[in-house]
N, C-alpha and C. Protein backbone atom coordinates (compact mmCIF):
# COMPACT_ATOMS: atom_id res chain seq x y z
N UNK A 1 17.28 62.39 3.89
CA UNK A 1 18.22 62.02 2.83
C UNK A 1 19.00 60.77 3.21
N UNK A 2 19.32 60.35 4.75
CA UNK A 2 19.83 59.27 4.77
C UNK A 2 18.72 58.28 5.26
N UNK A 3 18.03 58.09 4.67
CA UNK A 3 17.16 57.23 5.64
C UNK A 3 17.49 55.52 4.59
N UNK A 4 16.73 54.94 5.30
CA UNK A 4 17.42 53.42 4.89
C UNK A 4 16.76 52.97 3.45
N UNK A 5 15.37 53.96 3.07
CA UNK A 5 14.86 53.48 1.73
C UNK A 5 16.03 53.44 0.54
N UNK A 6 16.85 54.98 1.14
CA UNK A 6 17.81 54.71 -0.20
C UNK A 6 18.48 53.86 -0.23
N UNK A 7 18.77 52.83 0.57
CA UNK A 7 19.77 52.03 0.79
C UNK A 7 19.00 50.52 -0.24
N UNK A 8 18.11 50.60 0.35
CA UNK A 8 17.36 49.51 -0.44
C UNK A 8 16.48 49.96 -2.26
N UNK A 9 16.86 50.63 -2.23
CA UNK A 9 16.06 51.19 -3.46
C UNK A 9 17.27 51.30 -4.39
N UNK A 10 18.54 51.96 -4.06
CA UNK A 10 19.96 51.62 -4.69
C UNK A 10 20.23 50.35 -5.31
N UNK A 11 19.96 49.43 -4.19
CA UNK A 11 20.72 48.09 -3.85
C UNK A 11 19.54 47.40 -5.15
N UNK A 12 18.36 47.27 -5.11
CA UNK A 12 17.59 47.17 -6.16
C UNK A 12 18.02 47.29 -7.73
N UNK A 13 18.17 48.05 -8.02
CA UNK A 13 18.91 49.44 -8.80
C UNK A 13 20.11 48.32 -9.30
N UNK A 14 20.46 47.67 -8.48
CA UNK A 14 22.04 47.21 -8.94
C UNK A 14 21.58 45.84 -9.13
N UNK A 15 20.37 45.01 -8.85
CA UNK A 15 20.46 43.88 -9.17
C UNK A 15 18.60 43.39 -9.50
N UNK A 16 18.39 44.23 -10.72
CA UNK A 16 17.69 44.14 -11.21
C UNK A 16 17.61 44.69 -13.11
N UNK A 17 16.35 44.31 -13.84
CA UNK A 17 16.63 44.91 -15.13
C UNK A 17 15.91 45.99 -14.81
N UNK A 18 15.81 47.43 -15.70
CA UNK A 18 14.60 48.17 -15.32
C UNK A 18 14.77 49.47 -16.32
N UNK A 19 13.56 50.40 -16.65
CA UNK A 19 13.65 51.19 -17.44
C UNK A 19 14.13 52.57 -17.05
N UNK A 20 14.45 53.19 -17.94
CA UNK A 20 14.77 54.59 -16.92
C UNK A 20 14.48 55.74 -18.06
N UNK A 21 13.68 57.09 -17.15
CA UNK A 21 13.37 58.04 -18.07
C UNK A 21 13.49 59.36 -16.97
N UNK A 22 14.07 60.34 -17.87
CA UNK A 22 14.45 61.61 -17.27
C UNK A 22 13.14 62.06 -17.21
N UNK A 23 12.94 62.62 -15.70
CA UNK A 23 11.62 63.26 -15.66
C UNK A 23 11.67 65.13 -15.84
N UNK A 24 12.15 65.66 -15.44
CA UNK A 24 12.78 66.85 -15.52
C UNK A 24 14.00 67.21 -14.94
N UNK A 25 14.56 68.49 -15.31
CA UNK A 25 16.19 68.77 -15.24
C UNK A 25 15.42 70.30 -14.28
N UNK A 26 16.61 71.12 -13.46
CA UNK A 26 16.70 72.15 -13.05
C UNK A 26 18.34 72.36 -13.23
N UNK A 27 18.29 74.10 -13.62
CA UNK A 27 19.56 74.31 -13.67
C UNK A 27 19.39 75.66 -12.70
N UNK A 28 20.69 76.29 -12.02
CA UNK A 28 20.56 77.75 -11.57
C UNK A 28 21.04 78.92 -12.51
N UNK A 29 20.66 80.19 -12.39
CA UNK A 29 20.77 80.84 -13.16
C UNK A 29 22.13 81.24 -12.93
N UNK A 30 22.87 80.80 -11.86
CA UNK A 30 23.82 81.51 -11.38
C UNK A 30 24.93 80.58 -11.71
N UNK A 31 24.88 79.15 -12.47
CA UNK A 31 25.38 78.22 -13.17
C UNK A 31 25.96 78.87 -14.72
N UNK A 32 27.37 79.56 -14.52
CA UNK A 32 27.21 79.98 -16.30
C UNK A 32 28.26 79.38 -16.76
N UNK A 33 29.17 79.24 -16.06
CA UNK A 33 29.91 78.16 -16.69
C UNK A 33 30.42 76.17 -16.09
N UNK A 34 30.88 75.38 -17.16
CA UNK A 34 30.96 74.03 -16.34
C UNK A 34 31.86 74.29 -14.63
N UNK A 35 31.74 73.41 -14.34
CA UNK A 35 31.87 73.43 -12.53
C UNK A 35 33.49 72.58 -12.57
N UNK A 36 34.72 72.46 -11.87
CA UNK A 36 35.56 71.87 -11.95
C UNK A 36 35.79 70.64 -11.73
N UNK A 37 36.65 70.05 -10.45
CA UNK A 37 36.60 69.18 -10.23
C UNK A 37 35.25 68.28 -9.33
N UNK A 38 35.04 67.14 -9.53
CA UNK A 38 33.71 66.91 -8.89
C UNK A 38 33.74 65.91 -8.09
N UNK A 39 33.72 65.40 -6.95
CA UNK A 39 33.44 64.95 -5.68
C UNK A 39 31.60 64.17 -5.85
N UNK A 40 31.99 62.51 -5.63
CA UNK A 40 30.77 61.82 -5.91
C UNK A 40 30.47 61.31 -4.47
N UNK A 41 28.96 61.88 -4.13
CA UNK A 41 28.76 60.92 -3.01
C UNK A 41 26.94 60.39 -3.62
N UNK A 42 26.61 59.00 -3.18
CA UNK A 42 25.73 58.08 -3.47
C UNK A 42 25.42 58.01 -1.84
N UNK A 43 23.84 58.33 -1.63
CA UNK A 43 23.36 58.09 -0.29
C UNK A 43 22.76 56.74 -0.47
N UNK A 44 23.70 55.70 0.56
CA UNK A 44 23.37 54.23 0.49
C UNK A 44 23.87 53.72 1.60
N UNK A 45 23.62 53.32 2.65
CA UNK A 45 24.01 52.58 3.34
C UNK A 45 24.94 51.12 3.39
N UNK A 46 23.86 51.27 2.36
CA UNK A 46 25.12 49.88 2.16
C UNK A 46 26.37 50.51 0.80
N UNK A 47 27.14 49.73 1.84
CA UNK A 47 28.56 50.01 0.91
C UNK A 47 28.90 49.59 -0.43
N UNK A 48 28.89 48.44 -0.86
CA UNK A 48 28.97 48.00 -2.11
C UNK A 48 27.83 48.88 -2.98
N UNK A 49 26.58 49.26 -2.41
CA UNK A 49 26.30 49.98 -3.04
C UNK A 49 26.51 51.70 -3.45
N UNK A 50 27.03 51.89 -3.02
CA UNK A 50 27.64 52.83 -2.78
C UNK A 50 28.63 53.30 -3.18
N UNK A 51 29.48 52.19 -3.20
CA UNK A 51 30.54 52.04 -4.27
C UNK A 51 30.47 51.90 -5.37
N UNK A 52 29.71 51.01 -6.18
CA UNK A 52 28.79 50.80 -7.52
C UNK A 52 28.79 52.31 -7.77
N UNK A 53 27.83 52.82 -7.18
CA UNK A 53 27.54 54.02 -8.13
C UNK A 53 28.16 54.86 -8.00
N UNK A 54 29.17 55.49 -7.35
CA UNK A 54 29.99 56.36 -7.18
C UNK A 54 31.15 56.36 -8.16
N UNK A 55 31.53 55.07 -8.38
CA UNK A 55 32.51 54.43 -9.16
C UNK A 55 32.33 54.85 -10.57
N UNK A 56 30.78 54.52 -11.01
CA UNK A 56 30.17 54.49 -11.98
C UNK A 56 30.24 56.06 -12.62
N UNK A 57 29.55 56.78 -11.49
CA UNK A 57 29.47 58.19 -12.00
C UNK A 57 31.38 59.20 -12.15
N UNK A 58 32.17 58.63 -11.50
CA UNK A 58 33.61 59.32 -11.32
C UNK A 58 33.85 58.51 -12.98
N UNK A 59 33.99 57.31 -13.36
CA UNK A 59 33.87 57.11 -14.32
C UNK A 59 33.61 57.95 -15.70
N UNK A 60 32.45 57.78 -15.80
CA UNK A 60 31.65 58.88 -16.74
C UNK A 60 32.44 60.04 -16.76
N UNK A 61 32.03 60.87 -15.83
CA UNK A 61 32.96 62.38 -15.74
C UNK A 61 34.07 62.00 -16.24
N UNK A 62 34.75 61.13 -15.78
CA UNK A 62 36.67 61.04 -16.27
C UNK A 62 36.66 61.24 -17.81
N UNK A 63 35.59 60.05 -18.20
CA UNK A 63 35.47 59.62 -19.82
C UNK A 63 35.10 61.33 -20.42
N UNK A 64 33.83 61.86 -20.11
CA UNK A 64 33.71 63.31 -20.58
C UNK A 64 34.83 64.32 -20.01
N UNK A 65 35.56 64.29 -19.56
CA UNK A 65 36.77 65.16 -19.56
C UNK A 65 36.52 66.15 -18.33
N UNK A 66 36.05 65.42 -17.03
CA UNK A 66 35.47 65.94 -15.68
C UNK A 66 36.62 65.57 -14.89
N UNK A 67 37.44 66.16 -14.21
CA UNK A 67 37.95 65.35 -12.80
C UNK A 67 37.00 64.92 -11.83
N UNK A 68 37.26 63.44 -11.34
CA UNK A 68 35.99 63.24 -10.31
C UNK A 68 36.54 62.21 -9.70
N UNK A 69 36.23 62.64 -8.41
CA UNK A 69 36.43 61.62 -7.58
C UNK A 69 35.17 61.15 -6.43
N UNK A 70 35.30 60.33 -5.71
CA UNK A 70 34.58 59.30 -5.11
C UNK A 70 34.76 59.85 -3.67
N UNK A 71 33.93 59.36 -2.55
CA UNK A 71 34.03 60.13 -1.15
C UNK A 71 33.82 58.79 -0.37
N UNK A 72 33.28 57.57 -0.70
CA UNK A 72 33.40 56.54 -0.18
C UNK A 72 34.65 56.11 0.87
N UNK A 73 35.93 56.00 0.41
CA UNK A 73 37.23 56.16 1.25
C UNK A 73 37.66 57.04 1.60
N UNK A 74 36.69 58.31 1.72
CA UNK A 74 36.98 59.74 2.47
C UNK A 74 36.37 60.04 3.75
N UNK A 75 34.60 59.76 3.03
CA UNK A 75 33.60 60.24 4.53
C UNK A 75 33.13 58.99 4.38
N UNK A 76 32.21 58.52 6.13
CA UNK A 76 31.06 57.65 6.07
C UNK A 76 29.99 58.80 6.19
N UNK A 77 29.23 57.45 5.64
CA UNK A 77 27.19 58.99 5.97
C UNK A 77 27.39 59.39 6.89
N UNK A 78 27.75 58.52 8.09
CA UNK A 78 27.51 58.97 9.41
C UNK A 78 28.53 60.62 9.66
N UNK A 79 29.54 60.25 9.33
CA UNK A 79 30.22 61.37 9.42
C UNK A 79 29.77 63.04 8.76
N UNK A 80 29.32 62.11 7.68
CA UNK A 80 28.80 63.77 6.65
C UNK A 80 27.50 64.29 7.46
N UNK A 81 26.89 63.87 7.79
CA UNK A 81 25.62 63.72 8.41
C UNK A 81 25.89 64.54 10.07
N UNK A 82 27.06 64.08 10.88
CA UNK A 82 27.13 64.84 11.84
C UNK A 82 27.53 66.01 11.65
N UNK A 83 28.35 66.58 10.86
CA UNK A 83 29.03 67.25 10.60
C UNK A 83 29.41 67.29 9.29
N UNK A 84 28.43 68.35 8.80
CA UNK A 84 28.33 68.47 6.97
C UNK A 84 29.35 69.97 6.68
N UNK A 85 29.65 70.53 7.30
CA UNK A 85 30.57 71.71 6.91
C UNK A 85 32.20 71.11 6.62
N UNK A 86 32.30 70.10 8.07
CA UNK A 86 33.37 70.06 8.36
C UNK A 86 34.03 68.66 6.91
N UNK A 87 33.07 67.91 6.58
CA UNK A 87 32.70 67.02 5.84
C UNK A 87 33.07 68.01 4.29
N UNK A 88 32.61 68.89 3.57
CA UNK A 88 32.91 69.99 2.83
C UNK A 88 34.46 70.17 2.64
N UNK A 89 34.91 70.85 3.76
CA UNK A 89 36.54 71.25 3.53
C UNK A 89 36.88 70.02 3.75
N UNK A 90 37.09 68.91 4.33
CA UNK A 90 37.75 67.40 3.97
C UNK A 90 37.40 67.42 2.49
N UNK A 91 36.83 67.23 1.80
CA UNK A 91 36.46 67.10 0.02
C UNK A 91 37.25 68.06 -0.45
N UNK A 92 36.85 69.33 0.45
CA UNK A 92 37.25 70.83 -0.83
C UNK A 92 38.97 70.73 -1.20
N UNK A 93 39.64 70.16 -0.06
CA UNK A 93 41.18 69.85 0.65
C UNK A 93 41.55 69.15 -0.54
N UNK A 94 40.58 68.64 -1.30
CA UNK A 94 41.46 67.43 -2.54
C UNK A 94 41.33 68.06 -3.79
N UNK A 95 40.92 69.51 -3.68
CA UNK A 95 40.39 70.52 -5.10
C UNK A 95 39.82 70.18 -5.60
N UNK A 96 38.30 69.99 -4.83
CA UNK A 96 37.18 69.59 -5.24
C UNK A 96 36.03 71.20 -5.66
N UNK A 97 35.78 71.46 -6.76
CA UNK A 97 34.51 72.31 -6.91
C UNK A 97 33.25 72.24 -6.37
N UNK A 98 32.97 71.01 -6.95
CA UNK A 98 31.37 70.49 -6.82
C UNK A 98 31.19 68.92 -5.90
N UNK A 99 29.89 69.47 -5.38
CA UNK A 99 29.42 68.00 -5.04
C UNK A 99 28.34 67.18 -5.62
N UNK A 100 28.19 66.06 -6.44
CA UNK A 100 27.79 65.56 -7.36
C UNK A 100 26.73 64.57 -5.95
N UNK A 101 25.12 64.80 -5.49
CA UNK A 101 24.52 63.36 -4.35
C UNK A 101 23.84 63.42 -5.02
N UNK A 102 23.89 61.84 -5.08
CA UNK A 102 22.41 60.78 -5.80
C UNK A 102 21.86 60.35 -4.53
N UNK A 103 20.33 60.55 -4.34
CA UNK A 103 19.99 60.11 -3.62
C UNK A 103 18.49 59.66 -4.30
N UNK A 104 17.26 58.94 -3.43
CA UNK A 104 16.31 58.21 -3.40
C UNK A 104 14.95 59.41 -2.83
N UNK A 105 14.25 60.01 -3.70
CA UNK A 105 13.63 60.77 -3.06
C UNK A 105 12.03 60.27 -3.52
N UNK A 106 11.76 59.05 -3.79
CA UNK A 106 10.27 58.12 -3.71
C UNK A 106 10.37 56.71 -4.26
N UNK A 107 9.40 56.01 -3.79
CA UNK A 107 9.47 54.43 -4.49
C UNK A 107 7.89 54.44 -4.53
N UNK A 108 7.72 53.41 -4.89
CA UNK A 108 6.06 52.64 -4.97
C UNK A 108 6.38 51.41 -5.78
N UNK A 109 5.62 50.44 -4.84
CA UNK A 109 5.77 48.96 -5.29
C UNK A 109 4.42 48.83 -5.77
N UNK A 110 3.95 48.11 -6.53
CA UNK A 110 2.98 47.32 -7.53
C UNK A 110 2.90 46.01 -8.09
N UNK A 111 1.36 45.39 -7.25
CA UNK A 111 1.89 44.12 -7.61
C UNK A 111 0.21 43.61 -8.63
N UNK A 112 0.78 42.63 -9.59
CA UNK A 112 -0.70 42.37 -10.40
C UNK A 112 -1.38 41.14 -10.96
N UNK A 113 -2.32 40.52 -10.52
CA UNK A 113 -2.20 38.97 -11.11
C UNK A 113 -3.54 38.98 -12.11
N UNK A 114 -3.21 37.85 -12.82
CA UNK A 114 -3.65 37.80 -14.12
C UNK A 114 -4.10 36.26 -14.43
N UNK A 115 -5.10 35.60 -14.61
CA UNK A 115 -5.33 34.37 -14.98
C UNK A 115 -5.06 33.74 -17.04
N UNK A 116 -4.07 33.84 -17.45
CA UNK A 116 -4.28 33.43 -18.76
C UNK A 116 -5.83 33.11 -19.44
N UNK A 117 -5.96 31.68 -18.72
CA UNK A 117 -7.53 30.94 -19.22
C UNK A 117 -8.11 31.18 -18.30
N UNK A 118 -9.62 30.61 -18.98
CA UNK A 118 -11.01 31.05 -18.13
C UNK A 118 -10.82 29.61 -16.67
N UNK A 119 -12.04 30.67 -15.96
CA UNK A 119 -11.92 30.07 -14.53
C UNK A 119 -12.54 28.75 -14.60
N UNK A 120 -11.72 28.15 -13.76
CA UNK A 120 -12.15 26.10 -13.31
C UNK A 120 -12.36 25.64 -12.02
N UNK A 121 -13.53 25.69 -11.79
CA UNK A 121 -14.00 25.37 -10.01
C UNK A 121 -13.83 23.85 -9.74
N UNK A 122 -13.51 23.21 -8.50
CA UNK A 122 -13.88 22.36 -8.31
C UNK A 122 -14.17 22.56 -7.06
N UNK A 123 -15.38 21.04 -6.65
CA UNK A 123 -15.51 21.17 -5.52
C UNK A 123 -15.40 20.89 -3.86
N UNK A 124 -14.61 21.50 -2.75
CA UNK A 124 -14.38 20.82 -1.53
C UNK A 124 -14.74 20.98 -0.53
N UNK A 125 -14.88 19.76 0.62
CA UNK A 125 -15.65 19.83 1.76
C UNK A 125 -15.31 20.29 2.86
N UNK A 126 -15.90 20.92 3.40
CA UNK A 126 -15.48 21.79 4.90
C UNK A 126 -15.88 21.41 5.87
N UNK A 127 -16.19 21.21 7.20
CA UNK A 127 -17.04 21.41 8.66
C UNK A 127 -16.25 21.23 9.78
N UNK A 128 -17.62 21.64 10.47
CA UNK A 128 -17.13 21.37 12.06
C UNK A 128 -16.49 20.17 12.97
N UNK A 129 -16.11 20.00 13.64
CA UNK A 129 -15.94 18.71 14.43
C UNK A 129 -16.53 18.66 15.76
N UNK A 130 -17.74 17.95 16.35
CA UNK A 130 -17.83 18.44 17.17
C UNK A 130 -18.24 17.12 18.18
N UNK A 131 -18.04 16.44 19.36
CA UNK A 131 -18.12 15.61 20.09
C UNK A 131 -17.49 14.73 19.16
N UNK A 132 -16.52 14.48 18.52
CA UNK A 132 -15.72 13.34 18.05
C UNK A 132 -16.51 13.27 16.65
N UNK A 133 -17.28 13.73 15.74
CA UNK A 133 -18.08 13.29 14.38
C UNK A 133 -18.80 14.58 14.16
N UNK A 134 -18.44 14.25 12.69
CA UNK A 134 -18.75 15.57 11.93
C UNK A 134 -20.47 15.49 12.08
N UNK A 135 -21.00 17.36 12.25
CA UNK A 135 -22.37 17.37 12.40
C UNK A 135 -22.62 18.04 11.61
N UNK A 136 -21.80 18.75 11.06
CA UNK A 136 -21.65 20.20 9.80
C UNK A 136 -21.32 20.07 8.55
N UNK A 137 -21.74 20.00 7.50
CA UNK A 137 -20.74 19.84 5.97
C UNK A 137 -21.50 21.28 5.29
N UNK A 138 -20.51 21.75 4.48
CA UNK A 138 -20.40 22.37 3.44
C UNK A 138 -19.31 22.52 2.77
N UNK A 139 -20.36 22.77 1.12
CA UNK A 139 -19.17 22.51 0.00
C UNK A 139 -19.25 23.46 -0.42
N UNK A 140 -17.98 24.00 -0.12
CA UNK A 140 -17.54 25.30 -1.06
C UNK A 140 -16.43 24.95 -2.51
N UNK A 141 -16.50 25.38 -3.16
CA UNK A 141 -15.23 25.64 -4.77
C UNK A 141 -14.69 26.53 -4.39
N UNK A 142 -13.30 25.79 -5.07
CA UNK A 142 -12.17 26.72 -5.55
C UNK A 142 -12.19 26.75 -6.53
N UNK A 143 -11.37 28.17 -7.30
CA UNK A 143 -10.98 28.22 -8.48
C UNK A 143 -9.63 27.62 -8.47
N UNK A 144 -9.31 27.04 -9.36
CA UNK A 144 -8.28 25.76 -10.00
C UNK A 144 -7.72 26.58 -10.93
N UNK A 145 -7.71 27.27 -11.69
CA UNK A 145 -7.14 28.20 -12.67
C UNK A 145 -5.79 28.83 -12.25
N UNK A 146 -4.62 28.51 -12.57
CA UNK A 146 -3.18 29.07 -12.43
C UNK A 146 -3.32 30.71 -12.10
N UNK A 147 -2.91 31.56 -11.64
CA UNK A 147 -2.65 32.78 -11.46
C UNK A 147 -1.27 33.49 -11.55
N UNK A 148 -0.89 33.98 -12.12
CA UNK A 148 0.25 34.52 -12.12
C UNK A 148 0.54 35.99 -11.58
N UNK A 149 1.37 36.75 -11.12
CA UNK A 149 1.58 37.76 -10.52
C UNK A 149 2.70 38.22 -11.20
N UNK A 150 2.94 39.38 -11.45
CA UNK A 150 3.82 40.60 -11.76
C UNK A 150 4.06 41.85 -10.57
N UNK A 151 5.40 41.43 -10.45
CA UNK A 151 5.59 42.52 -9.23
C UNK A 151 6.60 43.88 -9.75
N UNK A 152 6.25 45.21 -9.75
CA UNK A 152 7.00 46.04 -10.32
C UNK A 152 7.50 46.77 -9.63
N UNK A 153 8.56 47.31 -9.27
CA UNK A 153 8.63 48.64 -8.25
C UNK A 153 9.18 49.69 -8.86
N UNK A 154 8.84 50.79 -8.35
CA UNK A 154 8.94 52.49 -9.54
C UNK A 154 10.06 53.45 -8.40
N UNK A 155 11.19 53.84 -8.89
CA UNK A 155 12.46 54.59 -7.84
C UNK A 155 12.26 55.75 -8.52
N UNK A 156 12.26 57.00 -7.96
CA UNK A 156 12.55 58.35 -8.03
C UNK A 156 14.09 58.58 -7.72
N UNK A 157 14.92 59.07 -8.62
CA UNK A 157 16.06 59.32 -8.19
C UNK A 157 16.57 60.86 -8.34
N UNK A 158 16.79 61.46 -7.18
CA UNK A 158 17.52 63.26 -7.57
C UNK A 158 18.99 62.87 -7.59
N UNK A 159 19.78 63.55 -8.83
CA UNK A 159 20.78 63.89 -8.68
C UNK A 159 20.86 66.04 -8.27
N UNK A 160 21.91 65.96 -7.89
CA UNK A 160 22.19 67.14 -7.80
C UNK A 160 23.75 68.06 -7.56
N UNK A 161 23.67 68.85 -8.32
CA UNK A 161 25.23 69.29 -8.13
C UNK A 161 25.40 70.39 -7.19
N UNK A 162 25.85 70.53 -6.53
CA UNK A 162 26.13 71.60 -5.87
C UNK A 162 27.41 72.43 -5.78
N UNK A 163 27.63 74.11 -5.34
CA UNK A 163 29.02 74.24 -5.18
C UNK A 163 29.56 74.45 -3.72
N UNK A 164 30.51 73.54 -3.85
CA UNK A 164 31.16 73.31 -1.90
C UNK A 164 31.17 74.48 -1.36
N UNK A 165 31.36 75.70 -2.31
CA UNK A 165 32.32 76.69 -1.53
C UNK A 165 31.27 77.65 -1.07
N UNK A 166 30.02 77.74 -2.19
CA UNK A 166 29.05 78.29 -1.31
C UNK A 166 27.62 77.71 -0.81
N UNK A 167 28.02 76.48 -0.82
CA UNK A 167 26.81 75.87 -0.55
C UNK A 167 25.28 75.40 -1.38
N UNK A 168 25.25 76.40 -2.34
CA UNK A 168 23.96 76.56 -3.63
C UNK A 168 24.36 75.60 -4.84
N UNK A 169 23.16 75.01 -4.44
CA UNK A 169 22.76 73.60 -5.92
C UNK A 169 22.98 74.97 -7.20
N UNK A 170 23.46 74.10 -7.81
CA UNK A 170 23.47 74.46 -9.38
C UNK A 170 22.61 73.56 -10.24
N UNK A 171 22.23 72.35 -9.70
CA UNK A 171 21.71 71.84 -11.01
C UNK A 171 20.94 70.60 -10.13
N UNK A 172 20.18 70.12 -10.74
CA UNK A 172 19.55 68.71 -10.49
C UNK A 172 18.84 68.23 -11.51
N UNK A 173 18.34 67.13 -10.62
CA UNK A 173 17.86 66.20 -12.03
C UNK A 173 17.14 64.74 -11.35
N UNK A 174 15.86 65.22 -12.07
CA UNK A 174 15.19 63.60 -11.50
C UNK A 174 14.26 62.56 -12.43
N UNK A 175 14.95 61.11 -11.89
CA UNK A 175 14.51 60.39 -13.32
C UNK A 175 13.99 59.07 -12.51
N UNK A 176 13.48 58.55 -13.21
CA UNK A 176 12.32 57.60 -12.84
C UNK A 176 12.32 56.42 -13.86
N UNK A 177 12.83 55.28 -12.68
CA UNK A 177 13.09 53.62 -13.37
C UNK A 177 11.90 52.61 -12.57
N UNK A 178 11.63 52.16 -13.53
CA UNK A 178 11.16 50.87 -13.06
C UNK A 178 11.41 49.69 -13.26
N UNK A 179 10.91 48.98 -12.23
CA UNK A 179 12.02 47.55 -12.19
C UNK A 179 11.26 47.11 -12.08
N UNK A 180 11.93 45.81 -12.46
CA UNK A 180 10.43 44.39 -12.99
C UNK A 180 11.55 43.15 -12.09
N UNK A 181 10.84 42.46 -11.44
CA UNK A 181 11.43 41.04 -11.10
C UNK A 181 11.62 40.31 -11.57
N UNK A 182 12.55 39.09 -10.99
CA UNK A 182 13.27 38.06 -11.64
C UNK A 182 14.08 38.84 -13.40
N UNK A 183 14.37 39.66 -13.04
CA UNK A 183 15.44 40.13 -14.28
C UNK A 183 16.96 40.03 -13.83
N UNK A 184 17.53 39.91 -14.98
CA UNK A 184 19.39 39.65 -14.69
C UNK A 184 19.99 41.18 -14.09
N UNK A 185 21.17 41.16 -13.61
CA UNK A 185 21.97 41.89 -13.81
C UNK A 185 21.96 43.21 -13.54
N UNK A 186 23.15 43.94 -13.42
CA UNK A 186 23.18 45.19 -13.23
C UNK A 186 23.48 46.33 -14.12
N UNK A 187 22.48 45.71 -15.54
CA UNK A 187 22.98 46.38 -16.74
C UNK A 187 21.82 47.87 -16.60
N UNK A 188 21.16 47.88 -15.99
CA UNK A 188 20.52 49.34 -16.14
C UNK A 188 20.93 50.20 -14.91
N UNK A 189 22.15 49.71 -13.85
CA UNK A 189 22.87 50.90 -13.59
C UNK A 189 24.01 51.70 -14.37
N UNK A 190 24.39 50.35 -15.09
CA UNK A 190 25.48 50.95 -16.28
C UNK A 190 24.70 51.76 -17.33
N UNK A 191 23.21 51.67 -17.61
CA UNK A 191 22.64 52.88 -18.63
C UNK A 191 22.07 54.16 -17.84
N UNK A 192 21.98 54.16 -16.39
CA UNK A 192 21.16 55.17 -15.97
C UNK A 192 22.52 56.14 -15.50
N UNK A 193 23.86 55.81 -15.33
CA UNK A 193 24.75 56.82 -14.87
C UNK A 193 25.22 57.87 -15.82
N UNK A 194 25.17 57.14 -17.12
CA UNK A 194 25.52 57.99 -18.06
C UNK A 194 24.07 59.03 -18.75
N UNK A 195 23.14 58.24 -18.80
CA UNK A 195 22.21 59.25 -18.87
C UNK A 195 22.02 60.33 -18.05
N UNK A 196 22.65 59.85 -16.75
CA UNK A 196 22.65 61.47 -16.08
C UNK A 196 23.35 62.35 -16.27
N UNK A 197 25.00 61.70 -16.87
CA UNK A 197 25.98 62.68 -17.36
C UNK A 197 25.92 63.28 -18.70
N UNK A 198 24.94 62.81 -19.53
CA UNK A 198 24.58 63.06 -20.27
C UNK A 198 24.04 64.24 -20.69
N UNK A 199 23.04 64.09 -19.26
CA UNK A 199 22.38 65.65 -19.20
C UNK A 199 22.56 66.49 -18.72
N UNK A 200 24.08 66.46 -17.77
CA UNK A 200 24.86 67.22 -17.29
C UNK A 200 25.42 68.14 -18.31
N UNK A 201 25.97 67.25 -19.24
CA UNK A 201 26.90 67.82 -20.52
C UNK A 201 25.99 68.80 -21.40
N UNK A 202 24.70 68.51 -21.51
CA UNK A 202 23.90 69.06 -22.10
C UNK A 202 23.13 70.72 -21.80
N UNK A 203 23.52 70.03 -20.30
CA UNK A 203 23.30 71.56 -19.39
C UNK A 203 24.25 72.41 -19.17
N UNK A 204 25.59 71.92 -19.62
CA UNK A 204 26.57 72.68 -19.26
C UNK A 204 27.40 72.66 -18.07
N UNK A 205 27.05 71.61 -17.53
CA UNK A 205 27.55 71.66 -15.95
C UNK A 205 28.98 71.16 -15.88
N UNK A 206 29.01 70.32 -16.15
CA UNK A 206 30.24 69.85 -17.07
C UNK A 206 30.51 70.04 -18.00
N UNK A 207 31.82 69.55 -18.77
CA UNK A 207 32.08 69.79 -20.17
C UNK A 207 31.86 68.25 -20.68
């Protein structure tokens, strides 16, 4: 869960365009009513990223009528990571219910080239050198025809809620963006946070 893909697959995430689609939801049966206050942690190494989305998701919740707060100026990974109980009651200490981790659980990059127009050879000379004067020629072609490339990369993302006090996920959720290069901005982290709260609300996890 902490390994460094999420860090780079986040960081992506924030500075790229890209699509995003809920792949399936899990809820527990033992989930019957919304969960209280909620505690956001984003597995990212890097900080700004980390902050981005944490920000993003305490956000949301506030707007749907969630208390939520952020763990960024509470725990580092490193800390939660040595010590995940003790990491728990530091959160639970601020009347925290739930723990809300986004993390990175697959990628796959894809890359694809494509010639518009038909192929254009021309032709150039090759050989050996050998005692000071060429003894060897051959002519091989190139194709001359432009090529273009499309590079895409595909993020798996789990959210999941859990409850601090006994440890058992209540809910998750995993959705699947793809990102296309040379795109602007960090406008499809601002559409993928709320789609998750979205389906929070829908599940009941929240109000």
């Amino acid at each position: 869960m902490l390994r460094p893909l999420a860090a780079g697959a986040l960081a992506v995430l924030l500075c790229s365009c890209a699509a995003t689609s809920v792949k399936n939801t899990w809820k527990s049966p033992d989930s019957q009513q919304p969960v209280g206050k909620v505690a956001v942690l984003a597995i990212a190494h890097n900080g700004s990223v980390r902050k981005g989305f944490e920000n993003r998701f305490a956000t949301q919740l506030a707007n749907a009528g969630t208390q939520a707060m952020v763990t960024y100026d509470t725990l580092s990974l490193p800390e939660i990571k040595q010590d995940k109980r003790t990491a728990a009651d530091r959160i639970l200490a601020n009347g925290v219910d739930a723990l809300l981790i986004l993390r990175v659980v697959d990628t796959g990059t894809y890359y694809r080239e494509s010639q518009p127009g038909g192929e254009r050879y021309a032709g150039t000379i090759t050989g050996f050198e050998t005692m000071g004067w060429y003894d060897y020629y051959s002519v091989a072609f190139m194709n001359m025809s432009p090529t273009y490339g499309t590079l895409k990369q595909t993020v798996y993302l789990e959210t999941s809620v859990y409850d601090l006090k006994t440890e058992k996920r209540l809910w998750s959720l995993l959705t699947k963006t793809v990102l296309e290069e040379h795109a602007d901005g960090v406008a499809e982290a601002d559409r993928l946070v709320p789609k998750i709260v979205a389906a929070m609300r829908k599940d009941g996890i929240v109000r």
